[in-house]
N, C-alpha and C. Protein backbone atom coordinates (compact mmCIF):
# COMPACT_ATOMS: atom_id res chain seq x y z
N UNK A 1 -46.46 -22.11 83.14
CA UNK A 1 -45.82 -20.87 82.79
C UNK A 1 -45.60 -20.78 81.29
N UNK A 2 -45.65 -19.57 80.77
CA UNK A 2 -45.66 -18.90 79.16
C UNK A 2 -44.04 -19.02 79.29
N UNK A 3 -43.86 -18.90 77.77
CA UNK A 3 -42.05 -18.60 77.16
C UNK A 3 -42.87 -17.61 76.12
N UNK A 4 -42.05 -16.23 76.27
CA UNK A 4 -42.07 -15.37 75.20
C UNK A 4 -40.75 -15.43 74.44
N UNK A 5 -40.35 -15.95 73.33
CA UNK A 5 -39.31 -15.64 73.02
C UNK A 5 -39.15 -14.23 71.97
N UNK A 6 -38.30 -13.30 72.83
CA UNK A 6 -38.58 -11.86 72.19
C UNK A 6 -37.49 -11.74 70.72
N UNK A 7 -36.78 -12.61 70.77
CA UNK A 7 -35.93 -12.71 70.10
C UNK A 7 -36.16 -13.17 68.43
N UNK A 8 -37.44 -13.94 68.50
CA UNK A 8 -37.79 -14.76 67.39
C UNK A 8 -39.72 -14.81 67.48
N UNK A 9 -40.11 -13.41 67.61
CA UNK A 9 -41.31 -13.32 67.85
C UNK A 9 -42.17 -13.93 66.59
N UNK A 10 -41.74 -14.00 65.56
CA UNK A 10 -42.55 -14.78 64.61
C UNK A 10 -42.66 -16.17 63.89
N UNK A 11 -41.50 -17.15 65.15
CA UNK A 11 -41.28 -18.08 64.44
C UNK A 11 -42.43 -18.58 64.85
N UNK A 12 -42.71 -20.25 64.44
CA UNK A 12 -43.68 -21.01 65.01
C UNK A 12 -43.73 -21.57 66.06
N UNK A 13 -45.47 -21.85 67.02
CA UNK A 13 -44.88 -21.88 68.34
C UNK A 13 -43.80 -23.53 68.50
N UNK A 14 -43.33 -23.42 69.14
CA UNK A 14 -42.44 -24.58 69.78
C UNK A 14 -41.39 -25.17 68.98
N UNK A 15 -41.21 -24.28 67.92
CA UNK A 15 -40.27 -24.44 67.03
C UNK A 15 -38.70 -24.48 67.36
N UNK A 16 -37.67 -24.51 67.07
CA UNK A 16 -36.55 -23.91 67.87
C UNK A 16 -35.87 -23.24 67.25
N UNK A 17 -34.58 -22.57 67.62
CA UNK A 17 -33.76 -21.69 67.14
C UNK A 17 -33.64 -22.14 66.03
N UNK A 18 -33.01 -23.52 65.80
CA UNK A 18 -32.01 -24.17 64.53
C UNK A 18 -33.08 -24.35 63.19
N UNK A 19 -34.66 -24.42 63.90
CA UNK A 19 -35.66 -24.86 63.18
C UNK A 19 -36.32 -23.46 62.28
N UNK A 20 -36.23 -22.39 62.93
CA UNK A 20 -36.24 -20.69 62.69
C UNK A 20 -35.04 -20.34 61.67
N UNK A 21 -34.09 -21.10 61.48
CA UNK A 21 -32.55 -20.39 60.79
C UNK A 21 -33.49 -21.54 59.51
N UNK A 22 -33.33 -22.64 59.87
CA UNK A 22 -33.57 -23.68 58.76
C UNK A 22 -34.56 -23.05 57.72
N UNK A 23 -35.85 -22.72 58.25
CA UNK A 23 -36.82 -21.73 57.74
C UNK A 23 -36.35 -20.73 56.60
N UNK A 24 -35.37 -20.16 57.31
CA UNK A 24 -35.56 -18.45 56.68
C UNK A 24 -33.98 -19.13 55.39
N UNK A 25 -33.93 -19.85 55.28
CA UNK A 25 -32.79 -20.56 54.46
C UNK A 25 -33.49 -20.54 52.99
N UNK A 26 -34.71 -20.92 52.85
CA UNK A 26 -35.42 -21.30 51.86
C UNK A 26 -36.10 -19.91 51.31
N UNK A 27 -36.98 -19.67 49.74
CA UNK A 27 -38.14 -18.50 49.89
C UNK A 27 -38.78 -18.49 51.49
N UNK A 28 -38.87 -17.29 51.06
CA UNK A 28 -40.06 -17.04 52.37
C UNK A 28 -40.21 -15.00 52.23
N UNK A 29 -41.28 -15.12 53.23
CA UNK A 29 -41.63 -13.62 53.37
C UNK A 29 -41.68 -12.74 54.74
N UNK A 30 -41.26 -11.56 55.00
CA UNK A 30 -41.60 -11.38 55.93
C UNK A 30 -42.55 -11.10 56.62
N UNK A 31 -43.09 -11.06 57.93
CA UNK A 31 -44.18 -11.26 58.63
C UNK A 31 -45.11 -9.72 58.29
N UNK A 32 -44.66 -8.92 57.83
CA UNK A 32 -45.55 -7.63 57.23
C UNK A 32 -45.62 -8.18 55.69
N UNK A 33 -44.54 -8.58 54.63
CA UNK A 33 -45.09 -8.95 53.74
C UNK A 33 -46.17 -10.06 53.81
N UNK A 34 -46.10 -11.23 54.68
CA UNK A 34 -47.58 -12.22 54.29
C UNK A 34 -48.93 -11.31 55.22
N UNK A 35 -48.30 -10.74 55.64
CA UNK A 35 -49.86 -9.41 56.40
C UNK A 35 -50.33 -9.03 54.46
N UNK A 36 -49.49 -8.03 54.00
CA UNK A 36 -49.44 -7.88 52.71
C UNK A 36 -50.60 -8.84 51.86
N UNK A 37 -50.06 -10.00 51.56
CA UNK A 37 -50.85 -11.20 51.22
C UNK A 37 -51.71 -11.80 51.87
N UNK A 38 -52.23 -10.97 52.98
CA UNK A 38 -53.59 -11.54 53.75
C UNK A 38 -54.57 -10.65 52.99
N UNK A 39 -54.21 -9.15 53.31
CA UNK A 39 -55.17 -7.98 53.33
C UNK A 39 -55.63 -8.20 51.59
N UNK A 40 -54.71 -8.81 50.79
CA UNK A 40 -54.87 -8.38 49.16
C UNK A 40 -56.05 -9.69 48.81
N UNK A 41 -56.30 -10.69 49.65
CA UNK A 41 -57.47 -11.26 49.47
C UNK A 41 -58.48 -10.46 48.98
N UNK A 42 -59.45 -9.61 50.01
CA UNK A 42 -60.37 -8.76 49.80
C UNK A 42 -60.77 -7.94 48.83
N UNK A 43 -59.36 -7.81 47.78
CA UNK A 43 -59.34 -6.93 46.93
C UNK A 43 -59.49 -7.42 45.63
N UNK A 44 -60.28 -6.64 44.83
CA UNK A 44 -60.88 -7.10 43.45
C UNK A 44 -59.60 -6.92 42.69
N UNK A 45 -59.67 -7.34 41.66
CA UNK A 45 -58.62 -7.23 40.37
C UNK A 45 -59.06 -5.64 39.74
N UNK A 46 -59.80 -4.88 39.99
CA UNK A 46 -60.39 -3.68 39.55
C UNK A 46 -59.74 -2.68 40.56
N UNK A 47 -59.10 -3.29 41.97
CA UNK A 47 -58.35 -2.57 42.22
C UNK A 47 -56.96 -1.86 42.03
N UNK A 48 -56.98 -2.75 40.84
CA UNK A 48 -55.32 -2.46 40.57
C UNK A 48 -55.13 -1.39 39.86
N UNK A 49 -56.11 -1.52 38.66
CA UNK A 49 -56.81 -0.13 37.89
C UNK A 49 -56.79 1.36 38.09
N UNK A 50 -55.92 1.92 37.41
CA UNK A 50 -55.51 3.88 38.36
C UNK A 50 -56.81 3.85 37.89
N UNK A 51 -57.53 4.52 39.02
CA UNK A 51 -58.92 5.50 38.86
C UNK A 51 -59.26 6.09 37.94
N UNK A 52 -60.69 6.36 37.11
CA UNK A 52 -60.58 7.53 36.64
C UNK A 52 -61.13 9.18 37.14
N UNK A 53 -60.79 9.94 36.20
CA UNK A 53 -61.34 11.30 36.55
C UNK A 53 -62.53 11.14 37.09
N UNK A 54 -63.98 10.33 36.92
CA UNK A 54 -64.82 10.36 37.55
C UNK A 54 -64.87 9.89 38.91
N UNK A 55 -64.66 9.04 39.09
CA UNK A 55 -63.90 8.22 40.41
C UNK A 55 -63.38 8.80 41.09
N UNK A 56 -62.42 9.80 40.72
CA UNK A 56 -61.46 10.10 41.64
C UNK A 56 -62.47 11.60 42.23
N UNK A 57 -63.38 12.11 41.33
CA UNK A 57 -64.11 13.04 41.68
C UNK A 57 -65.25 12.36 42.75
N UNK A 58 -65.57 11.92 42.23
CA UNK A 58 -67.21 11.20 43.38
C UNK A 58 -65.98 10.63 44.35
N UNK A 59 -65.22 10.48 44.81
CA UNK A 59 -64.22 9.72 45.56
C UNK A 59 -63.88 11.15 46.49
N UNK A 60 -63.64 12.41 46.05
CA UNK A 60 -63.44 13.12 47.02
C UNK A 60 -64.39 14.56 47.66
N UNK A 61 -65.92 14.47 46.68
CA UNK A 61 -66.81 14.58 47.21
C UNK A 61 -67.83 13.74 48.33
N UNK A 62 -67.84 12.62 47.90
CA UNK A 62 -68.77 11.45 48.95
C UNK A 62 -67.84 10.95 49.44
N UNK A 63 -66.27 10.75 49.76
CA UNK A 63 -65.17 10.13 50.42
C UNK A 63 -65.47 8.51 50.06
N UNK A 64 -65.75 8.02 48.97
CA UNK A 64 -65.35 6.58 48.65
C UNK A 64 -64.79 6.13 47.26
N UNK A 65 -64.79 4.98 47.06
CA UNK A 65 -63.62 5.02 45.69
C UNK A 65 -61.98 5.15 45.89
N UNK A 66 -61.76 5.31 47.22
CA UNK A 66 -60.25 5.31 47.51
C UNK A 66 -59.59 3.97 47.30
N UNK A 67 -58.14 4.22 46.67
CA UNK A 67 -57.76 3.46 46.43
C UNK A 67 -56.90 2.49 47.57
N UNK A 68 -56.63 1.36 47.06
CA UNK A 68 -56.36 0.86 48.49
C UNK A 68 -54.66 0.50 48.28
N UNK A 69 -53.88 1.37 47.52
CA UNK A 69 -52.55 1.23 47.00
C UNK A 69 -51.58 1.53 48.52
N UNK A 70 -50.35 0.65 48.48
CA UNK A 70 -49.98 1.02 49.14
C UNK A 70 -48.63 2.24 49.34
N UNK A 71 -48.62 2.18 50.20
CA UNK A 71 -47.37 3.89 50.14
C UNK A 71 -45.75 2.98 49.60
N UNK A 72 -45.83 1.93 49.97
CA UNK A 72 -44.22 1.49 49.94
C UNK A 72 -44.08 0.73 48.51
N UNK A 73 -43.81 1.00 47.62
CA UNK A 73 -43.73 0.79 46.23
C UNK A 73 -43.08 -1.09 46.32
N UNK A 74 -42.53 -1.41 46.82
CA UNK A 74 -42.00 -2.91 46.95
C UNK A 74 -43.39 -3.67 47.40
N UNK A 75 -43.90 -2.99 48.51
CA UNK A 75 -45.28 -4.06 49.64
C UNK A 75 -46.26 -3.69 47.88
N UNK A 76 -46.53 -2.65 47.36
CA UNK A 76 -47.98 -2.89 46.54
C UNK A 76 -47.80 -3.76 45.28
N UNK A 77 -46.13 -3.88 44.97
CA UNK A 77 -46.17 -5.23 43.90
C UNK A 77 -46.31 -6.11 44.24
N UNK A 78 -45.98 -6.52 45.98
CA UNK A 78 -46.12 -7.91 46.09
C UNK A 78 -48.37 -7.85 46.15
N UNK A 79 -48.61 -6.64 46.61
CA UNK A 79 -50.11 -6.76 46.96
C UNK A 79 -50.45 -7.22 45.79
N UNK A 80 -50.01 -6.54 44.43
CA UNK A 80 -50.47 -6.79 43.11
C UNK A 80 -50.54 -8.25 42.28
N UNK A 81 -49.09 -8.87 42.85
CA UNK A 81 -49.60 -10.11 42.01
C UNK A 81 -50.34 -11.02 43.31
N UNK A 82 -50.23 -10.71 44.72
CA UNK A 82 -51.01 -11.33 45.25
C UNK A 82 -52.55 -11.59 44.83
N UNK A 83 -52.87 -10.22 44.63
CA UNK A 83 -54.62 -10.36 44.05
C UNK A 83 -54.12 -10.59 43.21
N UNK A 84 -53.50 -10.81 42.06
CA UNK A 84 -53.54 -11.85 40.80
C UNK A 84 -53.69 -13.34 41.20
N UNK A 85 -52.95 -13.65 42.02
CA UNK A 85 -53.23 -15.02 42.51
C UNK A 85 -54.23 -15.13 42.95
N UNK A 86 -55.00 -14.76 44.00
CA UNK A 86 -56.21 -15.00 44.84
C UNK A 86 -57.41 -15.27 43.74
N UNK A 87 -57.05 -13.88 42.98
CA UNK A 87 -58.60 -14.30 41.39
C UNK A 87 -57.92 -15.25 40.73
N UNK A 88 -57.04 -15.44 40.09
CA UNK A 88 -57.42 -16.35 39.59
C UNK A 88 -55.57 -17.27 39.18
N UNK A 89 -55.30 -17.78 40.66
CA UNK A 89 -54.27 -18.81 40.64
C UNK A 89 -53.05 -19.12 39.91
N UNK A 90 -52.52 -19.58 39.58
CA UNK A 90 -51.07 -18.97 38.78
C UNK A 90 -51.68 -18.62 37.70
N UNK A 91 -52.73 -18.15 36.53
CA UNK A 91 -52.52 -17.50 35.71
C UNK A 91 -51.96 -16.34 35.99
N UNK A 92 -50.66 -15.60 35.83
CA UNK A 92 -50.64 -14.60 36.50
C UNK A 92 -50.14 -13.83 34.72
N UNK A 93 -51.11 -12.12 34.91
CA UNK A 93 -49.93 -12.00 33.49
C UNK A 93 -48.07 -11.23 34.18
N UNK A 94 -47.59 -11.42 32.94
CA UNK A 94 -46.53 -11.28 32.78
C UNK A 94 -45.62 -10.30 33.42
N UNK A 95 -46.56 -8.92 32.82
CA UNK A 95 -46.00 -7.77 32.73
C UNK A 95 -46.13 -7.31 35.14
N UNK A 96 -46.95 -8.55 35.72
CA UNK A 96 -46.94 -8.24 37.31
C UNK A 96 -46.22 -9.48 37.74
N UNK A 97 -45.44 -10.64 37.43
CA UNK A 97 -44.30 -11.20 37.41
C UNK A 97 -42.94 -10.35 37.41
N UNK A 98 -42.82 -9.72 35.99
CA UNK A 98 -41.56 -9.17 35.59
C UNK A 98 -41.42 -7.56 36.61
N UNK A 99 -42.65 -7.11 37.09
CA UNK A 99 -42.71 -6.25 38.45
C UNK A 99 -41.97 -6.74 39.29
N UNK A 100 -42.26 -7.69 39.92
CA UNK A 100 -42.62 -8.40 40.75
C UNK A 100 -40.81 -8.83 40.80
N UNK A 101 -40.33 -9.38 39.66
CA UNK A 101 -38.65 -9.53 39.82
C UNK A 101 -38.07 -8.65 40.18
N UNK A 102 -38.46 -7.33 39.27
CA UNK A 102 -37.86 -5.81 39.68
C UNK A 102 -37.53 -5.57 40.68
N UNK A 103 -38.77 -5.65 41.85
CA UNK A 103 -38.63 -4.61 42.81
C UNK A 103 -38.14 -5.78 44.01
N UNK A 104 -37.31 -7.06 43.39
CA UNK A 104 -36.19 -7.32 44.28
C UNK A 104 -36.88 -8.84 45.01
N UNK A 105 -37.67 -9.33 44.45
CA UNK A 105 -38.59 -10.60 44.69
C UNK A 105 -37.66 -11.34 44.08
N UNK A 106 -37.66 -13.11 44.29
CA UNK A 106 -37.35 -14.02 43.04
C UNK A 106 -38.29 -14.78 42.86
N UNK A 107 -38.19 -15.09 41.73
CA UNK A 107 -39.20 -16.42 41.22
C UNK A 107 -39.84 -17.61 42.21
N UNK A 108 -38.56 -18.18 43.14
CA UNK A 108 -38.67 -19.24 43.92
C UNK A 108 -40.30 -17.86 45.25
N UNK A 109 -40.22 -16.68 45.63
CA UNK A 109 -40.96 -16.36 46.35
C UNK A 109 -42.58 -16.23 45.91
N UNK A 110 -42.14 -15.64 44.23
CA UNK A 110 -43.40 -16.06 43.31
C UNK A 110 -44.18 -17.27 43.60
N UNK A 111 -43.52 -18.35 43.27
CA UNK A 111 -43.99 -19.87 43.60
C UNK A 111 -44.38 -20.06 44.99
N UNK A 112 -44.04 -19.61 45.73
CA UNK A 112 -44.00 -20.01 47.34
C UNK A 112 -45.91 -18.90 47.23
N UNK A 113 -45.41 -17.68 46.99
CA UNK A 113 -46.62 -16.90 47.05
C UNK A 113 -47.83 -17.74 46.50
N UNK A 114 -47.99 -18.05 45.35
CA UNK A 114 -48.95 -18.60 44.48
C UNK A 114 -49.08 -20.19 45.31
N UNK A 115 -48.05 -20.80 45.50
CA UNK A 115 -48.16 -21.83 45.91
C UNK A 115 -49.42 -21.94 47.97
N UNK A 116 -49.27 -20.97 48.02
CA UNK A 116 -49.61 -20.75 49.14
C UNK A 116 -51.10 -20.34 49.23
N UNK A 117 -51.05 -19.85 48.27
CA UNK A 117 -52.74 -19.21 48.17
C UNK A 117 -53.54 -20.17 47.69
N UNK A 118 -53.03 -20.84 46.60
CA UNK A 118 -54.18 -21.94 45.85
C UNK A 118 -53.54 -23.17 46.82
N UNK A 119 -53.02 -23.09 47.44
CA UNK A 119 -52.66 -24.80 48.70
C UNK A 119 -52.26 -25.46 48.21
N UNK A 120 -51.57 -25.48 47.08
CA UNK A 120 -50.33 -26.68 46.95
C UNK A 120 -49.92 -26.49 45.97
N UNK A 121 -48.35 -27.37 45.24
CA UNK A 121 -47.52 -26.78 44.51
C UNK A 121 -48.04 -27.26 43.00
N UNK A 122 -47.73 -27.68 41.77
CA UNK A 122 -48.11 -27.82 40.57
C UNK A 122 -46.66 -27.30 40.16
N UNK A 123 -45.77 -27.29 40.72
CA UNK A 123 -44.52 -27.43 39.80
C UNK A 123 -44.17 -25.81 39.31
N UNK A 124 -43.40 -25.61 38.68
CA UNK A 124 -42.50 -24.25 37.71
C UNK A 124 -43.37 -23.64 37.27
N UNK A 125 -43.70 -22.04 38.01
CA UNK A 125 -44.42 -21.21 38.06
C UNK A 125 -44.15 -20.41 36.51
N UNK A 126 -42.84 -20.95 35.78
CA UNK A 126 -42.36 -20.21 35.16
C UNK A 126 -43.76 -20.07 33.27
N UNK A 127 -43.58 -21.46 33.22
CA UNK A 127 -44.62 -22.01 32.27
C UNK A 127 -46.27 -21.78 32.46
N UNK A 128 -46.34 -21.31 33.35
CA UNK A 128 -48.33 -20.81 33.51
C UNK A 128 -48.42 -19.74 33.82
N UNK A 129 -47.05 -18.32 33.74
CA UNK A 129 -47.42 -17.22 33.29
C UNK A 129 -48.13 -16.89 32.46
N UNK A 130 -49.38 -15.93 32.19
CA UNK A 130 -50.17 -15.78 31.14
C UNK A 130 -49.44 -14.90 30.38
N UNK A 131 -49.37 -14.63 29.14
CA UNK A 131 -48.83 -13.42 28.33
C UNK A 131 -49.82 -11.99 28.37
């Protein structure tokens, strides 16, 4: 027989309650934000780029060139320095860090983010910001 636990649908399987609280104690993200940081793999660093007038024209004559931004202004900073990480690993610049604090992130989730994508830690995310 299955156990659904409806209560804690995203912890890990066979994990337990105390092991789910212990978890969410530390950085971490929620289960639509690391969706967030799945989908921003795929995406070039050219996506971050506002369109231009040409683009946005051949974009709504032939329907491509759409941008792949998202509607919720918090999920597309984290999308943003995610594809900073994915190309190219904590170099991250600055000015999508100091976003990235703004819209209510901390540093320790920065690290966890970056730390997660390139597979292991290298210490204080703070010092391999790029300028």
């Amino acid at each position: 027989m299955a156990y659904l636990d409806l209560e804690h649908p995203f912890a890990a399987p066979g994990a337990s309650r105390d092991t789910a609280k212990t978890a969410a104690a530390g950085p971490s993200f929620s289960a639509l934000e690391w969706s967030v940081i799945a989908v921003a793999r795929r995406d070039r660093i050219s996506s971050l780029d506002e369109p231009g007038a040409i683009s946005r024209a051949f974009g709504g004559l032939f329907g491509f060139g759409k941008a792949s931004r998202l509607a919720e202004p918090k999920l597309e900073t984290l999308r943003r320095l995610a594809v900073h990480a994915w190309r190219r690993g904590y170099a991250l610049p600055a000015s999508e860090v100091t976003g990235f604090l703004q819209a209510g992130f901390t540093m320790a989730q920065a690290e966890l983010l970056v730390a997660s994508i390139t597979g292991g830690t290298m210490g204080s995310l703070a010092w391999k910001i790029a300028a």
